[in-house]
Protein backbone atom coordinates (compact mmCIF):
# COMPACT_ATOMS: atom_id res chain seq x y z
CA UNK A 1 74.16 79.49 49.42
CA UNK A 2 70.82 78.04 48.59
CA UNK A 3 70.48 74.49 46.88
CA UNK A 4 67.14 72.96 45.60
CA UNK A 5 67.70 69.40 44.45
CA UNK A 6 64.97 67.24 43.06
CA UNK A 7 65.03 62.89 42.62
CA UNK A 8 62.58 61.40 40.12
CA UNK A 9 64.75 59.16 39.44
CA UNK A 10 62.86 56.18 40.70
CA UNK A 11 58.87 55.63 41.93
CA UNK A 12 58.74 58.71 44.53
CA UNK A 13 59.55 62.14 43.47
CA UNK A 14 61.42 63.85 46.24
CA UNK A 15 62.79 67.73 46.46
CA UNK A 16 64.92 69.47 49.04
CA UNK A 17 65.92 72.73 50.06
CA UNK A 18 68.98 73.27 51.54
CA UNK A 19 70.91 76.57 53.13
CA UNK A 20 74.34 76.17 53.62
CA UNK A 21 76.59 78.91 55.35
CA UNK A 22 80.56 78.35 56.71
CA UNK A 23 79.08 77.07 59.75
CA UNK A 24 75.74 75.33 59.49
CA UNK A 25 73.90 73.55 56.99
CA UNK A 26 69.83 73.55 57.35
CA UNK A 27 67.57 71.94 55.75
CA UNK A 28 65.25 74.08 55.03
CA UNK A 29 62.08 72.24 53.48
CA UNK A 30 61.58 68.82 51.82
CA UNK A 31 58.71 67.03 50.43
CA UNK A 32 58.47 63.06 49.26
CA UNK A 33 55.97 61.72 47.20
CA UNK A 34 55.12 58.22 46.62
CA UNK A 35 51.93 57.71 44.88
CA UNK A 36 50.31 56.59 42.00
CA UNK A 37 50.75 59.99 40.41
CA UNK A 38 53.47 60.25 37.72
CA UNK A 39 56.75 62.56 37.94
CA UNK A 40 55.13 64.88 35.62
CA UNK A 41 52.35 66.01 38.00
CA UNK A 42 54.34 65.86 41.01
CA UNK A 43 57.81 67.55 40.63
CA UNK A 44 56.71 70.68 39.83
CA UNK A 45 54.22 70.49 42.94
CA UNK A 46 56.75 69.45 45.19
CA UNK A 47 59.75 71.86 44.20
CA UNK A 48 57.30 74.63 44.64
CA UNK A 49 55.48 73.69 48.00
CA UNK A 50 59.10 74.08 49.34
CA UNK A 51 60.22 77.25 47.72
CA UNK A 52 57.24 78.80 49.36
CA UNK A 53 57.38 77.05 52.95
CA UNK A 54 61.23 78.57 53.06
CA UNK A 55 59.56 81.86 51.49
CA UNK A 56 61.67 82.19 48.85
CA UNK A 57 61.85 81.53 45.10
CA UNK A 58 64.08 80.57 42.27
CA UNK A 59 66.21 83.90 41.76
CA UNK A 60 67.22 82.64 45.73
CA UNK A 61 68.34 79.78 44.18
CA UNK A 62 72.17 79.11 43.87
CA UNK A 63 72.71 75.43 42.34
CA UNK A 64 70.16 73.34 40.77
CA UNK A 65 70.69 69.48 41.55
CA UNK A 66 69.29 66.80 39.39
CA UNK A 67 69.70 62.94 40.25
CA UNK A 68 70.32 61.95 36.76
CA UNK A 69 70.40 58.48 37.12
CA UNK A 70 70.57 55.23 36.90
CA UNK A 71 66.94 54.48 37.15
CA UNK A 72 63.35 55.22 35.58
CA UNK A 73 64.53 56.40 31.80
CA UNK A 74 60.88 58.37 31.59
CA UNK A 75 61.51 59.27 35.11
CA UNK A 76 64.91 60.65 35.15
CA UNK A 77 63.86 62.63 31.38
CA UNK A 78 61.19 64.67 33.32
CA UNK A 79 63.78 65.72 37.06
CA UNK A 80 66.73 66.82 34.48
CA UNK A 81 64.21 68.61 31.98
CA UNK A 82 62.91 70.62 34.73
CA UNK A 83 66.40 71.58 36.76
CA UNK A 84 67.62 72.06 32.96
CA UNK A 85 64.60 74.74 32.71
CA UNK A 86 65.15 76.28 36.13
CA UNK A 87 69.04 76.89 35.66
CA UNK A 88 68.08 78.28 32.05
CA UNK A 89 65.52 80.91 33.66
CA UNK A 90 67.99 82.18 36.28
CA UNK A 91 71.28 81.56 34.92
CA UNK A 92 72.25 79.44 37.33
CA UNK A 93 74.62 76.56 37.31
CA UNK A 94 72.86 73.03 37.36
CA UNK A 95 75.08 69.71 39.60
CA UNK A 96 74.31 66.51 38.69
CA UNK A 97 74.18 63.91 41.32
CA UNK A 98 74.19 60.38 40.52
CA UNK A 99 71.25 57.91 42.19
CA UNK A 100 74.02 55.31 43.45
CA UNK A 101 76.32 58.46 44.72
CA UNK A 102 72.64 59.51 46.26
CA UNK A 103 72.05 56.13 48.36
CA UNK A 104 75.91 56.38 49.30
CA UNK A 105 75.48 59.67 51.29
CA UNK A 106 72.97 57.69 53.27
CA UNK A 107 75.72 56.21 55.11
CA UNK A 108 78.33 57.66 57.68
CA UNK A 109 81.85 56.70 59.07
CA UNK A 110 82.19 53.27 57.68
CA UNK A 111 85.06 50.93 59.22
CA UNK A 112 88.34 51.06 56.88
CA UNK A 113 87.46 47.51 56.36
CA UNK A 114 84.49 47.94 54.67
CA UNK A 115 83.04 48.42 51.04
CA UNK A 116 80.24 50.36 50.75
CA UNK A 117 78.13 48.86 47.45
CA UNK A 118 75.39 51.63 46.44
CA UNK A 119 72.98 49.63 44.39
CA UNK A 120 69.43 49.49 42.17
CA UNK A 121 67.77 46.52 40.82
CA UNK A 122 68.30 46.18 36.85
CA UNK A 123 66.42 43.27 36.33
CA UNK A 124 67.43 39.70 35.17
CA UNK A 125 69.68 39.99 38.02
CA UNK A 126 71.70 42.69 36.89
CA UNK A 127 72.08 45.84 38.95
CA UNK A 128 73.50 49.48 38.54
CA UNK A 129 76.41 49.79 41.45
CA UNK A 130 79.50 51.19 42.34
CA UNK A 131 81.97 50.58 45.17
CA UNK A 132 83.30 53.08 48.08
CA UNK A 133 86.18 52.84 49.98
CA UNK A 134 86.52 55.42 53.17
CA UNK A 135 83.90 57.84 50.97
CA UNK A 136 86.17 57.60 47.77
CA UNK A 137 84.98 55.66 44.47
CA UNK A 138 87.02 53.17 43.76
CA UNK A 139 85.37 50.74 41.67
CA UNK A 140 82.66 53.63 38.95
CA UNK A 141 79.21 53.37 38.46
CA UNK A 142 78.13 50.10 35.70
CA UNK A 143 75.46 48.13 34.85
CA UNK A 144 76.48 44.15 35.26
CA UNK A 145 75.31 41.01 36.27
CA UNK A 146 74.79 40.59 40.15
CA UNK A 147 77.50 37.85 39.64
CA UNK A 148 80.48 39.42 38.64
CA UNK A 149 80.71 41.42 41.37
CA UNK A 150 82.92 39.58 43.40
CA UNK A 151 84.90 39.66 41.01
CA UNK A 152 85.76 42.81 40.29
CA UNK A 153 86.37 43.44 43.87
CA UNK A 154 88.72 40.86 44.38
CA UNK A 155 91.28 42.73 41.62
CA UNK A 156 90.20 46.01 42.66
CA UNK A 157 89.88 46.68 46.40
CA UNK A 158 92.27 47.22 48.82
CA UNK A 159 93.43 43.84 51.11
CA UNK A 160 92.70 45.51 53.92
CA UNK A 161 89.12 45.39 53.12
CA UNK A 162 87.62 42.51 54.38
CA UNK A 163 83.35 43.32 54.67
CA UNK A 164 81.01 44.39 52.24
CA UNK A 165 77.80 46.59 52.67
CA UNK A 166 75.27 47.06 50.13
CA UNK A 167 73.00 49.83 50.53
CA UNK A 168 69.54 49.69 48.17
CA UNK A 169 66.51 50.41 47.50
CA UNK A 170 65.19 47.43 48.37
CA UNK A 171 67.20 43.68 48.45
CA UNK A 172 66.94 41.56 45.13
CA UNK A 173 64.66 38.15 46.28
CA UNK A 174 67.41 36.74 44.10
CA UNK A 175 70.43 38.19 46.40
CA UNK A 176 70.81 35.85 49.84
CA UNK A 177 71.83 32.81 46.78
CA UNK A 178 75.26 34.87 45.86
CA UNK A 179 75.96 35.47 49.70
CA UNK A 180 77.90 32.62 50.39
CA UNK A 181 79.94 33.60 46.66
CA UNK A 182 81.58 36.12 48.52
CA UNK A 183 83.56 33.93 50.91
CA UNK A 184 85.86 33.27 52.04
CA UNK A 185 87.67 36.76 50.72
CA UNK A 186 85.04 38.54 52.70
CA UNK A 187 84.14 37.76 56.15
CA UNK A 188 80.78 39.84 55.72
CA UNK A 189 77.80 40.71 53.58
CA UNK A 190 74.84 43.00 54.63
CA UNK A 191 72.35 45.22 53.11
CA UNK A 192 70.88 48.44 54.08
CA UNK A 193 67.75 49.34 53.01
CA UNK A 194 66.59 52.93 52.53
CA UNK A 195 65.00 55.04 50.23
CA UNK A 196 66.20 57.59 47.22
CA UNK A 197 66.00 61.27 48.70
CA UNK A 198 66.87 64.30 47.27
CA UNK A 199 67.49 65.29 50.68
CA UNK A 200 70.90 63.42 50.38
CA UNK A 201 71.52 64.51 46.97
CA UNK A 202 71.28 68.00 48.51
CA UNK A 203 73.52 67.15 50.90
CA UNK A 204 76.32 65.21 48.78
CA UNK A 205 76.52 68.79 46.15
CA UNK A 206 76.56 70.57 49.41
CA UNK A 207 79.69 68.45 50.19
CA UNK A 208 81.50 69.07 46.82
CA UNK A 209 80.80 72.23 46.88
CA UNK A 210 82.52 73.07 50.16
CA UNK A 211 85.17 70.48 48.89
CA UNK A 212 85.32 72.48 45.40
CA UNK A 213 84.99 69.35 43.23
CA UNK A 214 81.51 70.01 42.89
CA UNK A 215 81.43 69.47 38.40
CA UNK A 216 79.34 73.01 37.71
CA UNK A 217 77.36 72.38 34.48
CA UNK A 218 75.77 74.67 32.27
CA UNK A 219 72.18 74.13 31.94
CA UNK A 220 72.58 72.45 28.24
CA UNK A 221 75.14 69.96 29.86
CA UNK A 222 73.00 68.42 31.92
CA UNK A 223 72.07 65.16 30.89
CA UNK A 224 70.38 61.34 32.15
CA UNK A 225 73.02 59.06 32.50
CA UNK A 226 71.38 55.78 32.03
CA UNK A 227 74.26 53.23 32.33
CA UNK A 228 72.21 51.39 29.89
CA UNK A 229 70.03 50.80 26.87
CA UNK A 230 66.72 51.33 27.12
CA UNK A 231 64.42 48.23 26.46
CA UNK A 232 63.20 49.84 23.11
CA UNK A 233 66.88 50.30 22.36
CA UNK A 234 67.60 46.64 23.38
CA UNK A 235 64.90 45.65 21.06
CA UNK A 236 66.35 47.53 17.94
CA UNK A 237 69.33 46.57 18.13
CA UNK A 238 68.09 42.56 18.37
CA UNK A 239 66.74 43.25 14.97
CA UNK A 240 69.80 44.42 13.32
C-alpha cells in the first residue's frame, strides 16, 4: 500500500511518501519546507515533487493522511482541504493524524517508567498535550495551562511511573520555572526537541493500519481539530 501524508500544521509544510508491504516499509520520497512562503504555495509543490520522484501519482495512492491539528488554524484549514480534495478525486479513504500523536512517533522504546508528554506551545503558558504510557494514550489530547499538568498526572498515571519526557517543538522560555513542581512524585523531567514531520505521521497511519485501528474517514469527515477557540472566536465571545 501507498500512503502520502502531508503536515501544515505548524510553520514548515512537510509531505511523505510511504510504501508499505508485509515485510518492509520504505520511505519513498519526502520534502520539508520552512520558509517564508505560506502553506498555500507550498503543499501543493511539495506533495507533487514527491509523487513524481517515486514516479507515481494519485490513482497509486492508497490513504491520504492529514495532521489535523492542534496548531496553525489557517494552517491546518489549507493540509485537510487539500487531502479532503485528493481522497474526493480518487475515492480514496482520508486518516487523520493528530500533531501531538505526530511528535509522539518521534520517540522509540521508552522505559515502563516513563511518560511520554507530546506537546505545542499555546501561548500564555498554555499548551496542547497529551500523555503516553508504553505507546498507549492514557491521559487525551487538551488545551490547559502548563500548570495543571502535574496534576492530572498524579490521579491519572500509573505508580509505577516515576519520569516524565516532553517531546516539542521547541521548549517554552517559561518551562525550566515548573520543573522543580514536579517533585518529588517524579524523579525526572526532560524535553526533546524535534520538529513536526509528516514523515512520522506517515509512519504512525502506517502503524494503525497494520494494527487495524487505523479510523478510515470518508473524505467529508475529515476535519481540523483545533482543541481550541480561535482568537477571533475568543474575542466574540468576550463581547457577549
Amino acid at each position: 500500500m501507498n500512503i502520502l501524508a502531508i503536515d501544515t500544521s505548524m510553520q514548515a509544510t512537510s509531505c511523505a511518501l510511504l510504501q508499505v508491504t508485509d515485510k518492509t516499509t520504505t520511505l519513498l520520497a519526502a520534502n520539508y519546507l520552512n520558509v517564508a512562503l505560506t502553506h498555500s504555495e507550498t503543499s501543493q509543490v511539495l506533495a507533487e515533487n514527491c509523487l513524481q520522484a517515486a514516479q507515481l501519482t494519485l490513482k497509486d495512492i492508497d490513504y491520504f493522511v492529514a495532521v489535523n491539528g492542534p496548531g496553525s488554524f489557517t494552517g491546518l484549514r489549507i493540509g485537510v482541504t487539500l487531502v479532503k480534495t485528493w481522497a474526493y478525486s480518487q475515492n480514496k479513504p482520508c486518516i487523520a493524524i493528530s500533531s501531538l500523536s505526530t511528535l509522539a512517533a518521534a520517540v522509540m522504546d521508552l522505559p515502563a517508567d516513563t511518560c511520554l508528554i507530546p506537546c505545542l506551545d499555546a501561548r500564555n503558558e498554555r499548551v496542547y498535550w497529551q500523555a503516553e504510557v508504553g505507546g498507549k494514550i492514557v491521559i487525551p489530547a487538551q488545551a490547559t495551562a502548563f500548570a495543571s499538568i502535574k496534576e492530572q498526572l498524579q490521579v491519572k498515571l500509573p505508580q509505577t511511573v516515576k519520569k516524565i519526557k516532553f517531546i516539542s517543538t521547541g521548549k517554552p522560555e517559561w518551562a525550566d520555572k515548573y520543573a522543580a513542581t514536579f517533585q518529588p512524585e517524579f524523579t525526572a523531567v526532560t524535553w526533546q526537541i524535534t520538529e513536526l514531520s509528516a514523515v512520522q505521521a506517515a509512519k504512525a497511519a502506517a502503524l494503525q493500519i497494520q494494527e487495524q485501528r487505523a479510523k478510515l474517514l470518508p473524505y467529508n469527515e475529515l476535519v481540523p481539530n483545533y482543541l481550541a477557540l480561535s482568537q477571533a472566536e475568543r474575542q466574540r465571545q468576550l463581547k457577549k
